[in-house]
Structures are given as C-alpha cells and as structure tokens.
Protein backbone atom coordinates (compact mmCIF):
# COMPACT_ATOMS: atom_id res chain seq x y z
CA UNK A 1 0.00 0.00 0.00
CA UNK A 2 1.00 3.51 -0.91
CA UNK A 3 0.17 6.92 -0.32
CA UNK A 4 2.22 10.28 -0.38
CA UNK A 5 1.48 11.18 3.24
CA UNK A 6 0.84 9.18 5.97
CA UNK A 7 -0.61 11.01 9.07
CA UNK A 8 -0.48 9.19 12.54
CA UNK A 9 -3.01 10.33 14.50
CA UNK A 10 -6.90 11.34 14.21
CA UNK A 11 -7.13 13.75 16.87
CA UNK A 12 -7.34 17.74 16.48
CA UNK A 13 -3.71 17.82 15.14
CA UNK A 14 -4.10 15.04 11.98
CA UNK A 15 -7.22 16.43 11.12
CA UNK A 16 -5.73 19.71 10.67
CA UNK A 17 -2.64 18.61 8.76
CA UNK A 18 -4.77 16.45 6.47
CA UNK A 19 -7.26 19.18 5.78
CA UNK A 20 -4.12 21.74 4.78
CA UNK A 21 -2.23 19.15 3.05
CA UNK A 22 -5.18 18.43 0.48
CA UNK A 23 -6.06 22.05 0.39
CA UNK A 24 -2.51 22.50 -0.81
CA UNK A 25 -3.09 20.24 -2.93
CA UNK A 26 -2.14 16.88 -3.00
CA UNK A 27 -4.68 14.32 -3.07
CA UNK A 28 -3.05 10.60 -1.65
CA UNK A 29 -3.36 11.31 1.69
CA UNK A 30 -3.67 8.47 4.63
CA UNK A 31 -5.15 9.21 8.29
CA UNK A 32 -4.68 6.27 10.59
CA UNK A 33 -6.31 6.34 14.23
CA UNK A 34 -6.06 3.75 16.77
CA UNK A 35 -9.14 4.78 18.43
CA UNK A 36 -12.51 3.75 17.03
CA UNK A 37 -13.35 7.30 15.62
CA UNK A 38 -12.21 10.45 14.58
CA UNK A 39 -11.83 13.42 16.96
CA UNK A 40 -9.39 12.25 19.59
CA UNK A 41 -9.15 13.63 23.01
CA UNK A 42 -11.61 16.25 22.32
CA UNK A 43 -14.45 13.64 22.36
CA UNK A 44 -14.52 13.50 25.81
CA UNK A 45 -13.86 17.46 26.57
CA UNK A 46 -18.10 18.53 26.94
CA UNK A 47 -16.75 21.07 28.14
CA UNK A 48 -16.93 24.93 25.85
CA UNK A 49 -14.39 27.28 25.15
CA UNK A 50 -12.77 25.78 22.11
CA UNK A 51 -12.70 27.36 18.94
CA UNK A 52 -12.56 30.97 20.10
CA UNK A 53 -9.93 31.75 17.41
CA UNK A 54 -10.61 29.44 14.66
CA UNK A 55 -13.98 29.53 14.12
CA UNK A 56 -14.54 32.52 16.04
CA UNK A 57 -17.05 31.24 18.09
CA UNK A 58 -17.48 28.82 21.52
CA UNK A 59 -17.61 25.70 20.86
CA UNK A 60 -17.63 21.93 23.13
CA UNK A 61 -14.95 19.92 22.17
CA UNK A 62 -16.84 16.91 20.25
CA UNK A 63 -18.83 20.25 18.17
CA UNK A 64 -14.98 21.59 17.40
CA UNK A 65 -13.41 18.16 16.05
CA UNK A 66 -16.65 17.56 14.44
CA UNK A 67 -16.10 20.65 12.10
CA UNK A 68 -12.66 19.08 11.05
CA UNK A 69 -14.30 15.74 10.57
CA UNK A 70 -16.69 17.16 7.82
CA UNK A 71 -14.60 18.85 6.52
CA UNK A 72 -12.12 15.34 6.24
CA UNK A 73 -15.41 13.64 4.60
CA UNK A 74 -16.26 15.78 2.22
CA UNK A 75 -13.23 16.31 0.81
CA UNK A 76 -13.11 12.48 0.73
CA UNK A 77 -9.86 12.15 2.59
CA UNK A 78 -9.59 8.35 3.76
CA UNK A 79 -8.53 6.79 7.19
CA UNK A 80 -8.13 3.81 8.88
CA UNK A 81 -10.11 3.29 12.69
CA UNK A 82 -8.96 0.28 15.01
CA UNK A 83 -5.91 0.64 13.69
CA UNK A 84 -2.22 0.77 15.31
CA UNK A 85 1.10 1.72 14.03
CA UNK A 86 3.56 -0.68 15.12
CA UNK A 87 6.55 0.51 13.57
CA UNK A 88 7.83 3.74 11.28
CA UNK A 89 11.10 3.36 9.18
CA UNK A 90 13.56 5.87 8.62
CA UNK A 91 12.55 5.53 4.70
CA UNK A 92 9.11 6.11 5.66
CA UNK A 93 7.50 2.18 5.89
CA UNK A 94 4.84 2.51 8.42
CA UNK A 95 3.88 -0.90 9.53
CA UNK A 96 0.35 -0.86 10.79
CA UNK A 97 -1.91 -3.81 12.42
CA UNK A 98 -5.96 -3.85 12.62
CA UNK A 99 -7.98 -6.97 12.86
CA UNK A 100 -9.66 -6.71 9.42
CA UNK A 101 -6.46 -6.55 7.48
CA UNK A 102 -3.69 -7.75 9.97
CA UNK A 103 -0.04 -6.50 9.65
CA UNK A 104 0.73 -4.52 6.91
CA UNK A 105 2.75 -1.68 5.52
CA UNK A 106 2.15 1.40 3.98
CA UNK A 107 4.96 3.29 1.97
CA UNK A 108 4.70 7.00 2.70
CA UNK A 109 6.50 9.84 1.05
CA UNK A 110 6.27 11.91 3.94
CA UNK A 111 5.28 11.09 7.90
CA UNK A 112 3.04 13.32 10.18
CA UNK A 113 3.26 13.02 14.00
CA UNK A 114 0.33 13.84 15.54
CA UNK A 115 0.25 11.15 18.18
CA UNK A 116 -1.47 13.76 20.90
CA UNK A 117 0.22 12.96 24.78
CA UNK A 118 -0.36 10.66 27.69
CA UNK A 119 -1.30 11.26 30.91
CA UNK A 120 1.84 11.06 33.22
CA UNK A 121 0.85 8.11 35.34
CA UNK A 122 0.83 7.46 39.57
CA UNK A 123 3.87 4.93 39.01
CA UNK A 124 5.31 8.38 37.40
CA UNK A 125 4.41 10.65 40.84
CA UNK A 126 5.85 7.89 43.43
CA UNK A 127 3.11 8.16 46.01
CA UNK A 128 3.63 6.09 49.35
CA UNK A 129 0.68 3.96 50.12
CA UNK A 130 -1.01 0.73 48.46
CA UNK A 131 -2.33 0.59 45.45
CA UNK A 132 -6.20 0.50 45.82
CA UNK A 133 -9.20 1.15 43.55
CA UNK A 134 -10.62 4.64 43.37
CA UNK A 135 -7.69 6.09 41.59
CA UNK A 136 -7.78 7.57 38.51
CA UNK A 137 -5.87 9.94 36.04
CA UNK A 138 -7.85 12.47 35.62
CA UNK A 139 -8.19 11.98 31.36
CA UNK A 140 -9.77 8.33 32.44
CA UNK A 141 -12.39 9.87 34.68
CA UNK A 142 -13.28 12.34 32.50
CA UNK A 143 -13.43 9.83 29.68
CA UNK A 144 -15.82 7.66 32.05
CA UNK A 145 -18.20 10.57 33.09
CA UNK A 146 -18.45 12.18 29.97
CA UNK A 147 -18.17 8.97 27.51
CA UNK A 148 -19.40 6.33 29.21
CA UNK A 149 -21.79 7.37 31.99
CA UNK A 150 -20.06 6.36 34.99
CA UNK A 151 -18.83 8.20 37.95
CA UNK A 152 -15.63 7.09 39.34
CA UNK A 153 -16.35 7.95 43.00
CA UNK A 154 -18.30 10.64 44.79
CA UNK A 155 -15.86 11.84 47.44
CA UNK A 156 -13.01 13.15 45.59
CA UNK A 157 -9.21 14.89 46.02
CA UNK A 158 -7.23 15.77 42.88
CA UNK A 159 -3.97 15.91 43.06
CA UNK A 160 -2.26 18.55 40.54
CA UNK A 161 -3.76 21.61 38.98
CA UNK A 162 -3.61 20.93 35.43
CA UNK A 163 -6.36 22.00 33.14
CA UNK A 164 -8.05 18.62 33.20
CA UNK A 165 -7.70 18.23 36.78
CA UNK A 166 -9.31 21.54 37.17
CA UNK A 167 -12.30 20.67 34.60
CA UNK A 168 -13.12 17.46 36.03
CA UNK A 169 -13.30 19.47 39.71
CA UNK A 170 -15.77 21.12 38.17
CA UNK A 171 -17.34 18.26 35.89
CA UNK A 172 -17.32 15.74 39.20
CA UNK A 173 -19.23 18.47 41.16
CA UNK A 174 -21.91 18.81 38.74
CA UNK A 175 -22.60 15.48 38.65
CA UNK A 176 -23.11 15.28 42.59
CA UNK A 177 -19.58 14.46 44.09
CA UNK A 178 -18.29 16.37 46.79
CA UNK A 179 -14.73 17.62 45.63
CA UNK A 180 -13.09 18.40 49.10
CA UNK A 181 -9.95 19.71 47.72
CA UNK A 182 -7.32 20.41 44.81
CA UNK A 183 -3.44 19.53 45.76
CA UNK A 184 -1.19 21.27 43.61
CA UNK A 185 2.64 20.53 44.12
CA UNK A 186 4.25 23.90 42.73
CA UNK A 187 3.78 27.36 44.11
CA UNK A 188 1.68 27.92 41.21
CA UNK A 189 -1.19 26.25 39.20
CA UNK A 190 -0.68 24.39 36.05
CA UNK A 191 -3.70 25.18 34.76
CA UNK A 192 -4.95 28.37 32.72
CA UNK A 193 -6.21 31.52 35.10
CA UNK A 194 -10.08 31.35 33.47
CA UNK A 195 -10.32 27.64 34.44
CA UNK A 196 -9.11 28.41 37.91
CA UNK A 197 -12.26 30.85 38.10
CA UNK A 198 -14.89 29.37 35.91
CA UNK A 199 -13.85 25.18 37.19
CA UNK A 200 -12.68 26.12 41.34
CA UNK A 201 -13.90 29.69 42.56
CA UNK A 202 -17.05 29.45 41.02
CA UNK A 203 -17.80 26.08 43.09
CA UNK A 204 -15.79 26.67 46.41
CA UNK A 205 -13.70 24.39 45.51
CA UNK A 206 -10.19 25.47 47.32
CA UNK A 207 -6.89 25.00 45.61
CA UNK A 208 -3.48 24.37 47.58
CA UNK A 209 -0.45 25.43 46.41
CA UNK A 210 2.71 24.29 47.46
CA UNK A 211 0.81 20.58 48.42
CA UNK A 212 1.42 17.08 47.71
CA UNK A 213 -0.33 13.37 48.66
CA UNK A 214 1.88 11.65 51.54
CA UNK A 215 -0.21 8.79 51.93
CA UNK A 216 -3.13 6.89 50.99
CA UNK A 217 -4.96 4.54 53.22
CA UNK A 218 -7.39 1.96 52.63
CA UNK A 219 -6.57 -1.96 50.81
CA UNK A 220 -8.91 -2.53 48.54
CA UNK A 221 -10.75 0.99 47.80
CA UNK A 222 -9.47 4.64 48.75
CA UNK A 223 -10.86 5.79 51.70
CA UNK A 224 -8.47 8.71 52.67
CA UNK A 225 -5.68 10.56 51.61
CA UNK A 226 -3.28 12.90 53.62
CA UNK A 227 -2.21 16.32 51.90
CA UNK A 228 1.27 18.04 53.50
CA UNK A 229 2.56 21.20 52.46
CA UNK A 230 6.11 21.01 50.40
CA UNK A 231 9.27 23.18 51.17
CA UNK A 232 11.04 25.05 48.45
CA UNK A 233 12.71 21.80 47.78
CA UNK A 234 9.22 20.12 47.18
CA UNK A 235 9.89 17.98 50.22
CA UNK A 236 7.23 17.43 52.77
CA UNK A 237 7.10 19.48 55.77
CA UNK A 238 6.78 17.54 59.02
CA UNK A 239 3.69 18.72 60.89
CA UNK A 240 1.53 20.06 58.04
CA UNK A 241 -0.16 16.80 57.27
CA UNK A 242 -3.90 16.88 57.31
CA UNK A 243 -6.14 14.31 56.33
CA UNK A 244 -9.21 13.81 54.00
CA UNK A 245 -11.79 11.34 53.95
CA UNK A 246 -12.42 10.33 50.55
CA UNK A 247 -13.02 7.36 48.20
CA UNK A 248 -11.89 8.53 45.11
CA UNK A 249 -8.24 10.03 44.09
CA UNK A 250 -7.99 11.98 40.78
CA UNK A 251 -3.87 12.64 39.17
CA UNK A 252 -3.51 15.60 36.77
CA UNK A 253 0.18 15.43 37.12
CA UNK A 254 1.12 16.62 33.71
CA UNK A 255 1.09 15.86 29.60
CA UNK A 256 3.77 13.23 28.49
CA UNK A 257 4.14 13.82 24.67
CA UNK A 258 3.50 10.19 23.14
CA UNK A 259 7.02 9.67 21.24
CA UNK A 260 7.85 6.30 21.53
CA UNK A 261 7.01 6.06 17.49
CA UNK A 262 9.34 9.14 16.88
CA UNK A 263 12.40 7.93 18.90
CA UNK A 264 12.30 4.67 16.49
CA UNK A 265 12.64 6.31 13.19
CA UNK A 266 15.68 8.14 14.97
CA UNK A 267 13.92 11.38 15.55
CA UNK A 268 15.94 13.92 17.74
CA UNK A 269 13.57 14.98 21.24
CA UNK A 270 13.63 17.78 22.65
CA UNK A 271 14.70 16.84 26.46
CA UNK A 272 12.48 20.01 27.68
CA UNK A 273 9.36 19.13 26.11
CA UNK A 274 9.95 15.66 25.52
CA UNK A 275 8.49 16.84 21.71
CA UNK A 276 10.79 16.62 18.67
CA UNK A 277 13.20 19.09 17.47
CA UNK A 278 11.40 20.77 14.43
CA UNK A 279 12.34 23.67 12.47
CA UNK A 280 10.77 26.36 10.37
CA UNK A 281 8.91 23.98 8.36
CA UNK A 282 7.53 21.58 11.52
CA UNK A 283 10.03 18.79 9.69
CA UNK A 284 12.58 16.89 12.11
CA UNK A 285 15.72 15.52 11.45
CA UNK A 286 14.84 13.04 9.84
CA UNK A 287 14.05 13.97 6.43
CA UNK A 288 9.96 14.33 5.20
CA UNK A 289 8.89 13.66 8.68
CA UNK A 290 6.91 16.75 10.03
CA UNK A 291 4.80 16.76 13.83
CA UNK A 292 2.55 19.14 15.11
CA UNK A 293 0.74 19.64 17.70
CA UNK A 294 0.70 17.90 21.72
CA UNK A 295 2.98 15.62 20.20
CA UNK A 296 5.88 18.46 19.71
CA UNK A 297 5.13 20.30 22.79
CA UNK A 298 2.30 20.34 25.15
CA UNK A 299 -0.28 22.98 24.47
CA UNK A 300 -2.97 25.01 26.31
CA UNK A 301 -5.51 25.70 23.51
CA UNK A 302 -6.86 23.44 20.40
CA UNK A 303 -6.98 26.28 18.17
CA UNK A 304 -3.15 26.65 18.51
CA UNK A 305 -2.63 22.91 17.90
CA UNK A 306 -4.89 23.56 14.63
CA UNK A 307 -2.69 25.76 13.09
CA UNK A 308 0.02 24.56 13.97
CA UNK A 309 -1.08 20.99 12.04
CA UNK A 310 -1.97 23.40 9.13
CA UNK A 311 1.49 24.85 8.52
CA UNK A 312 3.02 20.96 8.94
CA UNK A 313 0.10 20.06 6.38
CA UNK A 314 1.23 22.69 4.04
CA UNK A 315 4.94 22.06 4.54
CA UNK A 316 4.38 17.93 4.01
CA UNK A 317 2.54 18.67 0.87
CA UNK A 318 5.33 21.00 -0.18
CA UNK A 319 8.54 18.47 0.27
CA UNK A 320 6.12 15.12 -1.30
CA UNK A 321 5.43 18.16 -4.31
CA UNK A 322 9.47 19.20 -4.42
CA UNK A 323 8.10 22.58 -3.69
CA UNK A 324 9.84 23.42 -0.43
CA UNK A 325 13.08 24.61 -0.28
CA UNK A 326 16.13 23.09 0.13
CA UNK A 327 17.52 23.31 3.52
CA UNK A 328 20.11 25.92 3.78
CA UNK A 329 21.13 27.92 7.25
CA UNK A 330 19.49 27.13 10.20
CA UNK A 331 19.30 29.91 12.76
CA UNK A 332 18.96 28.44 16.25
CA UNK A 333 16.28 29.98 18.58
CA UNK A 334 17.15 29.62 22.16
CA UNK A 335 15.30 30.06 25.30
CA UNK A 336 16.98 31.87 27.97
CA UNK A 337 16.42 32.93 31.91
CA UNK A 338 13.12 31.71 32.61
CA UNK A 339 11.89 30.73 28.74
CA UNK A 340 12.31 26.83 29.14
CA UNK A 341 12.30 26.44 25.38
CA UNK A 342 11.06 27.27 21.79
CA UNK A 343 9.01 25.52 19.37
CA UNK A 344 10.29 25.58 16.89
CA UNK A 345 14.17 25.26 17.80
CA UNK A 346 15.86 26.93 14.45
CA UNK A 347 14.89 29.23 11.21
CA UNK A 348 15.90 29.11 7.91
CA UNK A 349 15.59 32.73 6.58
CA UNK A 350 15.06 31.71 3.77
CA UNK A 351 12.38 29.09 3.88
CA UNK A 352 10.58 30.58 6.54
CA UNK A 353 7.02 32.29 5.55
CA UNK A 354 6.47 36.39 6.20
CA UNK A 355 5.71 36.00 9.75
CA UNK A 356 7.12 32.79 12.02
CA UNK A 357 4.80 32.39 15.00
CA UNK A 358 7.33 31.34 17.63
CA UNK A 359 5.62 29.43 20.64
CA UNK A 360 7.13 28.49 24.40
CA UNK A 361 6.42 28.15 28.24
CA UNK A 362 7.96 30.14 31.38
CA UNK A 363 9.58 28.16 34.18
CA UNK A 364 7.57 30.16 36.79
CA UNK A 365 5.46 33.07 37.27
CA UNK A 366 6.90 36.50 36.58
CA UNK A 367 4.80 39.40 37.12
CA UNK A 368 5.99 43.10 35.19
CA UNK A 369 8.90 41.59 33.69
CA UNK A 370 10.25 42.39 30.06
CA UNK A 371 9.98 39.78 27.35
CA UNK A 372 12.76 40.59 25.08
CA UNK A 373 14.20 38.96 21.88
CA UNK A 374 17.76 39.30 20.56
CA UNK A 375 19.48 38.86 17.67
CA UNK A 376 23.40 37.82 18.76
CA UNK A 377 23.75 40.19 21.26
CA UNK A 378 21.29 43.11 20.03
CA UNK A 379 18.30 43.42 21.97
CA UNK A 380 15.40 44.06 19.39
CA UNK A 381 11.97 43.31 20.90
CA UNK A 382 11.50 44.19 24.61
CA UNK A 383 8.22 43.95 25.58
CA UNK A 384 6.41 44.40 29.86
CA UNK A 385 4.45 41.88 30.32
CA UNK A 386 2.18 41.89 33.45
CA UNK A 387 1.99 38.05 34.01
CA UNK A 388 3.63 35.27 32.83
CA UNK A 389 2.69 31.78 34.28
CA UNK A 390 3.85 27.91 33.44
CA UNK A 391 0.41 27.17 32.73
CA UNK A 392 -0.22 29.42 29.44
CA UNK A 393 1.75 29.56 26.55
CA UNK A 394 3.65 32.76 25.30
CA UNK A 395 4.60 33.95 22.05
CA UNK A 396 6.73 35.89 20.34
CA UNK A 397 6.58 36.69 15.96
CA UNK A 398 9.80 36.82 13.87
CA UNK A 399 9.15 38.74 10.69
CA UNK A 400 11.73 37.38 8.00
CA UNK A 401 12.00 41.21 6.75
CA UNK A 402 13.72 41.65 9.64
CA UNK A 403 15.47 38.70 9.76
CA UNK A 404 16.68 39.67 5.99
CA UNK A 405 17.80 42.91 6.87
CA UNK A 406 20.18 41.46 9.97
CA UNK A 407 23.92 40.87 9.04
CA UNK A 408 25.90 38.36 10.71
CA UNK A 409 22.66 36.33 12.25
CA UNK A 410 23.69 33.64 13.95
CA UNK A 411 21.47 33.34 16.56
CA UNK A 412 17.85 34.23 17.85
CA UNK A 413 17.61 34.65 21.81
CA UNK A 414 14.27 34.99 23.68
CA UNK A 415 15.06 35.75 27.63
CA UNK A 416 13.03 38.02 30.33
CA UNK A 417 14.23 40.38 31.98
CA UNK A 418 14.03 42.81 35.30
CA UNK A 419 13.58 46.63 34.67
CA UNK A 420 16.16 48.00 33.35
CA UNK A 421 18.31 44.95 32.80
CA UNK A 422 20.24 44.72 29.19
C-alpha cells in the first residue's frame, strides 16, 4: 500500500494537517487512528471554550473536532479506525496492524506526528501507600463521566492543577460528588487563570499550592488521603499533614508527549518538552517527517494545535510536491532565563514564511517583567508583560524582513528580563 502522506493520528492535530495538506493540494493522503473514531481527546472534553480563534465562536470539544471531521469527509480524505502503528522506518514504511487486514505496511513519502500525549501516570508521581481502587488519572475519569456514563467515586481529592484536573473538579461536582480539595505541588497552578475561576472559585472548591499526597490509606478501595505542604525543595514538611476522607483520588500530574514512534525512526527529542526538534517547516531531522501539535510540545488551547497541524500540512505537501526549499542555514532559537524552550528550535531565513509564530512556556510566574528577543547580542523586541505563568503559553513573531535585513545572524535569543536589565 502507498500513499504520499501518511498522518499518525486522528485527533485535532491530523485532522488539521490532512485538511491543509489536500487544500494544498495533493490528493493521496492516509489518516490512521487507533481509536474507534475520529476526533481524539476532544471527544470526551463537553466542556466549551474551544474554537474561540478558529472559528470565532465557543464551541464543546466533540462540536470543534466535528467541524474538522466534515470537513475530512467531504473532501473524501480516507482513514483507517482500530488501527495501530507498530513501527515507522527511517525511509518512511509505516507498519500498521488492525484486525480486518492484519499486519501490513504502507509506503509514505512523507510522515506526520500527531500522536497527541499521555497522561503522566501514579507509578510516574511515586506516592507512598497501596495501590487501591478509586484512583484515577484524571483523562480516564473524564473519559468515564463524559463517555461512558459512569462516575468514578463521589468523594473526591485531585492531586495537581492541570487543566483537566481543574475541569473534572468542576465536571465531578456537577454530577453530585463532593470535591473536598485540589493539591497542587508547585507554588503555582498548572492550569490556565479562566479555568481556575470558571472550574474552582465558582464552586468553592479550594486549591493548595505548594501541596502534595503523603499517603493513601485503605486496601482494597481509597478511603483517605493525607495532603502536606512542600518546602522550596518540594519535600514534605513535618507537621503540616492533614487528612481527608475520601473514596476517590484523581492525578492531573502533567502531559507526556507520546514519542515512543518518533524515537524509532531516529527522531531527535527535545529533552524540555519531551516533543521533537522541528524547524521552520515543523520537519525533524529526519528527512519528510513533520509533527505538530501535543505531540511536539504540550499545548494550552486546540486552536493553537490547529494551526500549527496546518502549517506541517502545508509544509508535508510541499517536500512530497518538491516545492519546499532546500535546507540551507538554520538559525537556532534559544530560550533563555526563565523561557524553558522554543518551538520551533531553528529558522531558515530563507524558507521561513512572512511572519514565524514562535511558541514556548515560562519556568515560573513573573509578574511586570520584560519579554525581550535578541538577535546575537542586540536586543530588538522588549516587551512588559504583566503576568507570565507555566500554565499558558507565550509567544513571540519573527518577521523574515527583519530577519533579511540582519547581518551576521547567527542566533535568535528569547530571555526576560528585570527593569532596566540589558
């Protein structure tokens, strides 16, 4: 079996990159999904508030993938359900299994990544106690309450403030639980500032900062937990312990790009993000094979994953065309005091487009501090921003004019900075 690209993954970010890479105009395009439909993770999220910048409008999350999955059927892209990718060569052979057709391969001129992230797991968090029933990563709960009609427990703790730890707070309460309390490990939430608000104030639901599960008790179902405060070192303080009667423990502990796939074609990962290294073009090291979206890096809104998938859609169709450019110098972006990284990592002047959207997270929260960007040593964008915080994503936009104009570039620094520092 053949096709020019191969795109692995049906969530938000495939759909995307399928959609551009047909619109751009090539026609042999493959979506394969291991689920048993379309849509991915936003299946589950009932939840509005997507689609604010794409379709400029609120949407749920099933009503947001379903616009992408019209628009996949009518313009008669296929893709295969049930199905699992096994394997992905460096020549681009993905070996695939499903249990109408078995194991076979599919020769690809290019390779998508848009594998979406995991849920980082209790093993992951290394929580003393036994290992009863009544825990759950938040994603699975949400998937059972939303999906499949059950409710996981009805006196709950969540531990970590991530955004779907701090939606299914809110989800568990409307459905009659009693959430006693949200245990957050940092100093600061994970989680964006409106779902703080809309998902924990709104229901007096308190949040704890600086918090993390000593122990659970109970053998065979959850029936406490015990919450201490952490020292700067994010080691328990003696004497802080309290304890909560519950019978149900939720984890939103952090996004785990899923990467296994990408580390066996030979794909470089970005040790930050866990994502791969991309440049300009969304493309990896290894040549024709392009990622987008919670794969690369861990995002806080769909729309940004959707166009991000677009510009690795366009850029696919461009390479499996011979329509995008050969490589020449890579500028490499950096991320300095407090910017933990960049997406993407490097620039090619010359391939880039008119204006490079450059994406990254903050190690911590920074109130009235100066984004700035350099070129070498010349400052050249310095910006005050009033908050910065781990849990939303910041950007910055190169415009290639500028980069043009430069002499000498060899590199692109993004950094913050006090008042008045240079």
């Amino acid at each position: 079996m053949k096709t020019e690209i191969a795109i692995i993954g049906g969530g938000p970010a495939g759909l995307a990159a399928a959609v551009a890479a047909r619109e751009a105009g090539v026609q042999d395009i493959l979506i394969i999904e291991r689920d048993n439909e379309l849509g991915g993770i936003l299946n589950q999220c009932i939840h509005n508030g997507f689609g604010l910048h794409t379709f400029k409008e609120e949407l749920t999350g099933p009503e947001y993938a379903g616009r992408y999955i019209e628009k996949v059927k009518e313009m008669e892209i296929p893709y295969l359900l049930h199905t699992i990718v096994v394997d992905v060569s460096r020549d681009k052979v993905v070996t695939v299994m499903n249990k109408e057709q078995g194991l076979f391969q599919i020769e690809a001129k290019a390779v998508i990544l848009a594998m979406g992230c995991r849920e980082r797991s209790r093993g992951a968090l290394n929580i003393p106690g036994y290992r009863p029933a009544g825990i759950y990563s938040a994603g699975t709960a949400q998937r059972y309450v939303n999906m499949e009609g059950r409710m996981p427990g009805k006196k709950v703790v969540i531990l970590g403030s991530g955004d779907i730890g701090l939606i299914m707070a809110r989800r568990m309460t409307l459905e009659g639980a009693k959430v006693q309390v949200v245990a957050e490990l940092m100093p600061y939430s994970g989680g964006l500032k409106r779902n703080i608000v809309q998902c924990l104030d709104d229901y007096g639901i308190p949040l704890k900062l600086s918090h993390t599960v000593v122990d659970i008790k109970g053998k065979k179902r959850v029936e406490g937990v015990t919450l201490a405060q952490v020292d700067e070192n994010r080691k328990p303080i003696p004497g802080t312990e309290e304890y909560y009667d519950c019978d149900t423990l939720l984890l939103s502990c952090g996004l785990i790009p899923e990467n296994e796939l990408s580390s066996q074609i030979g794909v470089e990962l970005n040790p930050v993000t866990s994502g791969p290294v991309v440049n300009e073009s969304l493309e990896t090291n290894v040549d024709g094979v392009f990622a987008c979206g919670n794969v690369l890096h861990v995002h806080d809104l769909v729309d940004y994953v959707s166009g991000e998938a677009k510009t690795a859609g366009e850029n696919a169709a461009a390479y499996v065309q011979g329509n995008l450019p050969e490589a020449g110098k890579e500028i490499p972006l950096k991320g300095e005091n407090g910017v933990r990284y960049t997406v993407p990592c490097s620039v090619d002047v010359d391939r880039m487009t008119d204006k490079q959207v450059v994406r990254f997270r903050v190690g911590n929260v920074y109130r009235d501090k100066y984004l700035c960007v350099y070129y070498n040593d010349k400052c050249i964008s310095r910006v005050k921003k009033k908050v910065m915080a781990p849990g939303e994503m910041e950007q910055v936009i190169l415009l290639k004019s500028k980069l043009e104009e430069f002499e000498g570039l060899e590199s692109i620094t993004i950094r913050i900075e006090e008042e008045g520092q240079r």
